[in-house]
C-alpha atoms as a PDB file:
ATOM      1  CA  UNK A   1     107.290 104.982  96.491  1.00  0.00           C
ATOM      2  CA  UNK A   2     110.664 103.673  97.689  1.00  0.00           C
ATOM      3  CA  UNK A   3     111.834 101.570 100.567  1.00  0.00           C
ATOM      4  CA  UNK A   4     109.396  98.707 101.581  1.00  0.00           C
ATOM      5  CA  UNK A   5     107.366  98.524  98.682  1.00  0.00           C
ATOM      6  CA  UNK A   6     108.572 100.248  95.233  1.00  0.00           C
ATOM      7  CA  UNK A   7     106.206 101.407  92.807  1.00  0.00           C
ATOM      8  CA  UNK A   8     105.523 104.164  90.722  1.00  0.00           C
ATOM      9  CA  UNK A   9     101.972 105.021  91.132  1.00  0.00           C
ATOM     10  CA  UNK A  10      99.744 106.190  88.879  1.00  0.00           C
ATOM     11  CA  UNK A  11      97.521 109.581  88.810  1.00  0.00           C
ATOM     12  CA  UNK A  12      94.337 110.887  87.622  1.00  0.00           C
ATOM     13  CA  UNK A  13      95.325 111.957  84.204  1.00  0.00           C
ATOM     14  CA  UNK A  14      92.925 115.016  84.988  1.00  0.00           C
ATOM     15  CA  UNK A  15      90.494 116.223  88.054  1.00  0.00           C
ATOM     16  CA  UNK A  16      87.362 114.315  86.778  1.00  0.00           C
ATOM     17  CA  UNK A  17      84.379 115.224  88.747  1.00  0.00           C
ATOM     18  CA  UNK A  18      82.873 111.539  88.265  1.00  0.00           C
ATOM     19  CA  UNK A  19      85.924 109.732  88.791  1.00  0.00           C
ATOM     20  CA  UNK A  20      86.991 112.077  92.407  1.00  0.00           C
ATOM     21  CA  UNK A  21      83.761 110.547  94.204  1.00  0.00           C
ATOM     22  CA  UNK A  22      84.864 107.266  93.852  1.00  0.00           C
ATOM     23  CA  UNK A  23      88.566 106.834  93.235  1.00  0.00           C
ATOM     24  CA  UNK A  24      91.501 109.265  95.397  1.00  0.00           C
ATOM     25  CA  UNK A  25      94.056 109.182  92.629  1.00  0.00           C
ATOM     26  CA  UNK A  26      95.626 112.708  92.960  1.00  0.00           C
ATOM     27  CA  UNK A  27      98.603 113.203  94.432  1.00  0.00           C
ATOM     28  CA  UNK A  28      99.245 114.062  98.036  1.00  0.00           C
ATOM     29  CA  UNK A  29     102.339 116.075  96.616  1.00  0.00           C
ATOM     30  CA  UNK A  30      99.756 118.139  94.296  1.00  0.00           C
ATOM     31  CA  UNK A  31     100.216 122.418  93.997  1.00  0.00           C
ATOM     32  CA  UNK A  32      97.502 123.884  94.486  1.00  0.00           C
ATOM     33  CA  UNK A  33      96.452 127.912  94.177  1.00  0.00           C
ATOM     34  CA  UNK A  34      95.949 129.642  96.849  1.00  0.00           C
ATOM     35  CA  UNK A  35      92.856 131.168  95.997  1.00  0.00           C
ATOM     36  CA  UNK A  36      91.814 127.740  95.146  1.00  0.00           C
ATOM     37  CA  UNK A  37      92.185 126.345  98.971  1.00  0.00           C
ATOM     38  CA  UNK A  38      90.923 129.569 100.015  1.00  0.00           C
ATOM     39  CA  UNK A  39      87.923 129.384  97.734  1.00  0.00           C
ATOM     40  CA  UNK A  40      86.956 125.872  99.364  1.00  0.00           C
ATOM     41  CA  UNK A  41      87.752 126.538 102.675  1.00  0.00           C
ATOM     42  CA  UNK A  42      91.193 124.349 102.648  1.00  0.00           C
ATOM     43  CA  UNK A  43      91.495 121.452 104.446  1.00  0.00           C
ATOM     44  CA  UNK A  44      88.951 120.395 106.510  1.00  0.00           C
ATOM     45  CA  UNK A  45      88.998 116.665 107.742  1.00  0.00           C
ATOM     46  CA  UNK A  46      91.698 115.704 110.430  1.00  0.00           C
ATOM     47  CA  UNK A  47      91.523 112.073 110.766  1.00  0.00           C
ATOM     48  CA  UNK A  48      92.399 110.759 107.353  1.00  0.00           C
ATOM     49  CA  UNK A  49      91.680 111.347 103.295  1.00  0.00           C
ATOM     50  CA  UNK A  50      92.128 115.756 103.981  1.00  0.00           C
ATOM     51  CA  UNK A  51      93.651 115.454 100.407  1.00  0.00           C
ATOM     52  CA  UNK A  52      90.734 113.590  98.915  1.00  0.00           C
ATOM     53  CA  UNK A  53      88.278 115.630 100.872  1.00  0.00           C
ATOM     54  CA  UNK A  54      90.464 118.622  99.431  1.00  0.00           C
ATOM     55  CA  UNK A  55      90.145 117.364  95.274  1.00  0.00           C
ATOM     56  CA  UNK A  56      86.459 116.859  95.542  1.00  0.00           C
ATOM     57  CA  UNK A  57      85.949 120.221  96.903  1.00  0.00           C
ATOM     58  CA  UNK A  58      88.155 121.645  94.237  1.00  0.00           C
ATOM     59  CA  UNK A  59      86.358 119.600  91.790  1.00  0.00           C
ATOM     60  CA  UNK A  60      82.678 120.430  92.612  1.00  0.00           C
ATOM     61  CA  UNK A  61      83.821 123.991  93.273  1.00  0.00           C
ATOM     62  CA  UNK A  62      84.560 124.168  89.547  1.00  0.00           C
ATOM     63  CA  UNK A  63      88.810 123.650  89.667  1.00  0.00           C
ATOM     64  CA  UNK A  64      90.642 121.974  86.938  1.00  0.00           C
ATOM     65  CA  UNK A  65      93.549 120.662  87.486  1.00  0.00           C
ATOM     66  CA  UNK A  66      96.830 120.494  84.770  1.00  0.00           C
ATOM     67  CA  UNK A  67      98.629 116.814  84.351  1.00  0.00           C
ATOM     68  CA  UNK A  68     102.214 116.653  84.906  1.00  0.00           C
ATOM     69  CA  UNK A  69     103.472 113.388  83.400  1.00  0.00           C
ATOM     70  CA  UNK A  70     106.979 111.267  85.140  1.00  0.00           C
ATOM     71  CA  UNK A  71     107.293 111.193  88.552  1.00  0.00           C
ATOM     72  CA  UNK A  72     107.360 114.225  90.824  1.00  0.00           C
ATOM     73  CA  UNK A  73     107.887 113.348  93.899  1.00  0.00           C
ATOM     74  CA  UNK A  74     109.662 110.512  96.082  1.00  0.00           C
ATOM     75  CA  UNK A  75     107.863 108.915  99.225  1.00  0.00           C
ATOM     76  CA  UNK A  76     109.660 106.776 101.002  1.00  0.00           C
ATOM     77  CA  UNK A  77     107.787 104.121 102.819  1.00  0.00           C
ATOM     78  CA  UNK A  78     108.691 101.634 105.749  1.00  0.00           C
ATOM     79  CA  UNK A  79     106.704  99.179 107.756  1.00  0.00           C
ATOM     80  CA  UNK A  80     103.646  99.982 106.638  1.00  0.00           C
ATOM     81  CA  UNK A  81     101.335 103.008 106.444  1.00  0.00           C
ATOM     82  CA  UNK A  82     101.139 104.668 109.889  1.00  0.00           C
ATOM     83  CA  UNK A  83      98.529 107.170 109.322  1.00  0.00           C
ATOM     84  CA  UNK A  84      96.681 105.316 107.255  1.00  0.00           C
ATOM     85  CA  UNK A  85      95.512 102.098 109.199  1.00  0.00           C
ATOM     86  CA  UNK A  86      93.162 105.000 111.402  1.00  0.00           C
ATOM     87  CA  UNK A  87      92.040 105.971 108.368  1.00  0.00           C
ATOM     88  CA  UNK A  88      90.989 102.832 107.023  1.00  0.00           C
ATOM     89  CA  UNK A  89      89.541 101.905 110.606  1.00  0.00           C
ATOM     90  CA  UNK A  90      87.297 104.720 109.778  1.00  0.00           C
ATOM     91  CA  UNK A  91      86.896 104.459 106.397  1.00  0.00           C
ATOM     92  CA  UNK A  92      82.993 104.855 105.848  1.00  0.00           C
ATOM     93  CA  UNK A  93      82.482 107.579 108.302  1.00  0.00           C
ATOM     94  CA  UNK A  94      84.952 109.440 106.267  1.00  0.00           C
ATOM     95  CA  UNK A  95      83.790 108.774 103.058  1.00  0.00           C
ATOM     96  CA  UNK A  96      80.382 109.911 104.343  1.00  0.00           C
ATOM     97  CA  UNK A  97      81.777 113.346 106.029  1.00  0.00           C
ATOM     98  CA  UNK A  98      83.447 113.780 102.341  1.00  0.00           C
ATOM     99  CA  UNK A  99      80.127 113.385 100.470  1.00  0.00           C
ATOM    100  CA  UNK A 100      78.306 115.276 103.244  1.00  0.00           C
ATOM    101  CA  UNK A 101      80.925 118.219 102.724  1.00  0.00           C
ATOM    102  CA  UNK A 102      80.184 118.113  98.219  1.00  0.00           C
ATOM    103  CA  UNK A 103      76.556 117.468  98.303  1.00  0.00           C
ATOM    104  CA  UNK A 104      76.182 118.661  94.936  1.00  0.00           C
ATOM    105  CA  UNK A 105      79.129 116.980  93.461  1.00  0.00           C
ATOM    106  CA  UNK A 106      77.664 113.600  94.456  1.00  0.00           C
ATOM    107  CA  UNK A 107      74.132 114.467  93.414  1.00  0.00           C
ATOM    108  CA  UNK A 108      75.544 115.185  90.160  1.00  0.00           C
ATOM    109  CA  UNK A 109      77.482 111.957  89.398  1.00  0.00           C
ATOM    110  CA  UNK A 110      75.426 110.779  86.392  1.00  0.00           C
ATOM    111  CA  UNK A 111      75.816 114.023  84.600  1.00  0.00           C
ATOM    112  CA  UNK A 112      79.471 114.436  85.153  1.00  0.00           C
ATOM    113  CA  UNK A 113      79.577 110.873  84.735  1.00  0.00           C
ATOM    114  CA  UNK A 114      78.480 111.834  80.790  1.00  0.00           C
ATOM    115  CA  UNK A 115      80.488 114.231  80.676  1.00  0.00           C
ATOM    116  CA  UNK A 116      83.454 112.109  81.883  1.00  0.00           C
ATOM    117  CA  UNK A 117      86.990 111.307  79.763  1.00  0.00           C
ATOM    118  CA  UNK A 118      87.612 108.120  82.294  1.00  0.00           C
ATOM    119  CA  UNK A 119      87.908 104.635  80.203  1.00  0.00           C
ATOM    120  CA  UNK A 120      84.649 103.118  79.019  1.00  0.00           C
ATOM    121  CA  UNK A 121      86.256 100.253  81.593  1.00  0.00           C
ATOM    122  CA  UNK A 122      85.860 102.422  84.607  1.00  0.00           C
ATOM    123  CA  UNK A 123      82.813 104.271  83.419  1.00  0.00           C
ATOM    124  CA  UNK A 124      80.940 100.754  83.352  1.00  0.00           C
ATOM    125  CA  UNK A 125      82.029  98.772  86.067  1.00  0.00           C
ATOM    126  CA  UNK A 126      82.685 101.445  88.945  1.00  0.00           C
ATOM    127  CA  UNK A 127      78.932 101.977  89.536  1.00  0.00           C
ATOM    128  CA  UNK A 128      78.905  98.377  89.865  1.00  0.00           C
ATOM    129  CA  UNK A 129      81.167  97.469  92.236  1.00  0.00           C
ATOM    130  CA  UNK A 130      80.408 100.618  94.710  1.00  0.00           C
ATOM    131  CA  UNK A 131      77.295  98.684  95.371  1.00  0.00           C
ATOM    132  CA  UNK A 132      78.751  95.399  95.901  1.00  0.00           C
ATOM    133  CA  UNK A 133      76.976  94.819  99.513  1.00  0.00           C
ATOM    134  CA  UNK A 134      78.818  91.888 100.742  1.00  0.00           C
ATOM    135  CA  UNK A 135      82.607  93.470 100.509  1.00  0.00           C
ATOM    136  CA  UNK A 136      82.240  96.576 103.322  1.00  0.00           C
ATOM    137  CA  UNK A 137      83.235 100.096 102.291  1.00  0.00           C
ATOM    138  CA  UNK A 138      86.826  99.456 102.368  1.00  0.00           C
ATOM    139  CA  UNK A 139      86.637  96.185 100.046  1.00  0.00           C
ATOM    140  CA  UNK A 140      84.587  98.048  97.986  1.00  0.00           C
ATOM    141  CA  UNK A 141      87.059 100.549  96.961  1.00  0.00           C
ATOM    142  CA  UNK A 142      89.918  98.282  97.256  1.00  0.00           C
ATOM    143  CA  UNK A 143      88.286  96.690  94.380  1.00  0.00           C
ATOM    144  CA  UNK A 144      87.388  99.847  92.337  1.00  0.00           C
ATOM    145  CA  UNK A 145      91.321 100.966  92.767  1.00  0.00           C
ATOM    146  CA  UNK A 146      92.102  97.420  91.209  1.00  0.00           C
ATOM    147  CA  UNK A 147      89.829  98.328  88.629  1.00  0.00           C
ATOM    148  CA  UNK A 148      91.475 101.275  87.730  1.00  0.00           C
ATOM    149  CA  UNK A 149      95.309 100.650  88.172  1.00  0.00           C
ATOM    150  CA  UNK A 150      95.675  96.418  87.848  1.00  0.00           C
ATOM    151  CA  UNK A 151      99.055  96.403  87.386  1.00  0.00           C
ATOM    152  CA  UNK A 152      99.719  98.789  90.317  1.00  0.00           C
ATOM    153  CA  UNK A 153      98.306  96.060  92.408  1.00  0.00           C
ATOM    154  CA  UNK A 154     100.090  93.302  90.385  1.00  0.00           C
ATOM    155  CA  UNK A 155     103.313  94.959  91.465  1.00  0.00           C
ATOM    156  CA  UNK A 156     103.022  95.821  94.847  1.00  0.00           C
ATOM    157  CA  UNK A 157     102.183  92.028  95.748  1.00  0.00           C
ATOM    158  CA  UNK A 158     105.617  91.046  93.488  1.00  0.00           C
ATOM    159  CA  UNK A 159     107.467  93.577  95.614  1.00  0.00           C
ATOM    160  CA  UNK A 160     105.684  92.315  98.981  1.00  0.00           C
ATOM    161  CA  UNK A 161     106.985  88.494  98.172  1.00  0.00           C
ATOM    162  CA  UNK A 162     110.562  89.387  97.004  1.00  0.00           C
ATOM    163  CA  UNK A 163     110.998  91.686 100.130  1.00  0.00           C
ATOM    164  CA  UNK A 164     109.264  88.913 102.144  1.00  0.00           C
ATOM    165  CA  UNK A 165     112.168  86.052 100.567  1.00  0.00           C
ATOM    166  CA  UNK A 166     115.286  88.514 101.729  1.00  0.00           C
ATOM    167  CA  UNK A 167     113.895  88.381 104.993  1.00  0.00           C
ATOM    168  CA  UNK A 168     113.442  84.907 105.600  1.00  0.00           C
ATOM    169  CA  UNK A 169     117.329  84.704 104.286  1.00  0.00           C
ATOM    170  CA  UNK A 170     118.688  87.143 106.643  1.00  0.00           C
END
């Protein structure tokens, strides 16, 4: 990302069927196969998270995915995310349409969560903090990104104060 905050963000090294219910790490910028979105019915939310809803459809529908490391795309971002403060207005009804849509996916978590490559770090303390009660849906996975990325989050508030500083001097 480029232009009010910088960062290079991290991805999923790999579509892990545990790791999609909780954490939307791939790409917006991701290829896909055709027969893959036509296999899962392509993308069906329209008020926020289609490209989540999109991976864990891919993922319970059996899709792997191939990593490609460096950066592969450039998004440039100013004043803030536009289409994104609906979405996080909305935030638990659209996690719920998302695990209404991959019933089977969710049912499945401890199993794939076996099964799972993710660090022993995320494997131990994601459960955990998805139940948190007293931090709301959004907090909740605020906290689990933090979990996964730290230094992501470490940067973005650097960027936010030496951004904020050239302001106050112009």
């Amino acid at each position: 990302m480029f232009g009010d905050i910088e960062l290079l963000k991290r991805t999923a090294p790999e579509l892990d069927r545990w790791r999609i219910t909780y954490l939307n790490e791939i790409p917006t910028s991701a290829l896909v196969r055709r027969s893959a979105l036509e296999e899962v019915g392509g993308w069906q939310l329209r008020l926020g998270y289609e490209d989540w809803d999109l991976d864990v459809a891919l993922a319970g529908a059996g899709w792997e995915g191939v990593y490609v490391p460096g950066a592969i795309s450039r998004y440039y971002r100013q004043h803030g995310p536009r289409m994104l403060q609906e979405a996080l207005r909305i935030h638990a009804r659209l996690v719920d349409e998302i695990r209404r849509r991959s019933p089977t996916l969710f049912e499945r978590r401890a199993a794939n969560w076996r099964a799972s490559r993710a660090p022993w770090r995320l494997k131990l303390l994601v459960p955990v903090l998805a139940r948190l009660p007293f931090l709301g849906p959004y907090g909740r996975q605020r906290l689990i990104h933090l979990t996964a990325d730290p230094r992501r989050v470490l940067r973005v508030a650097l960027r936010r104060r030496v951004l904020a500083r050239r302001m106050r001097r112009h």
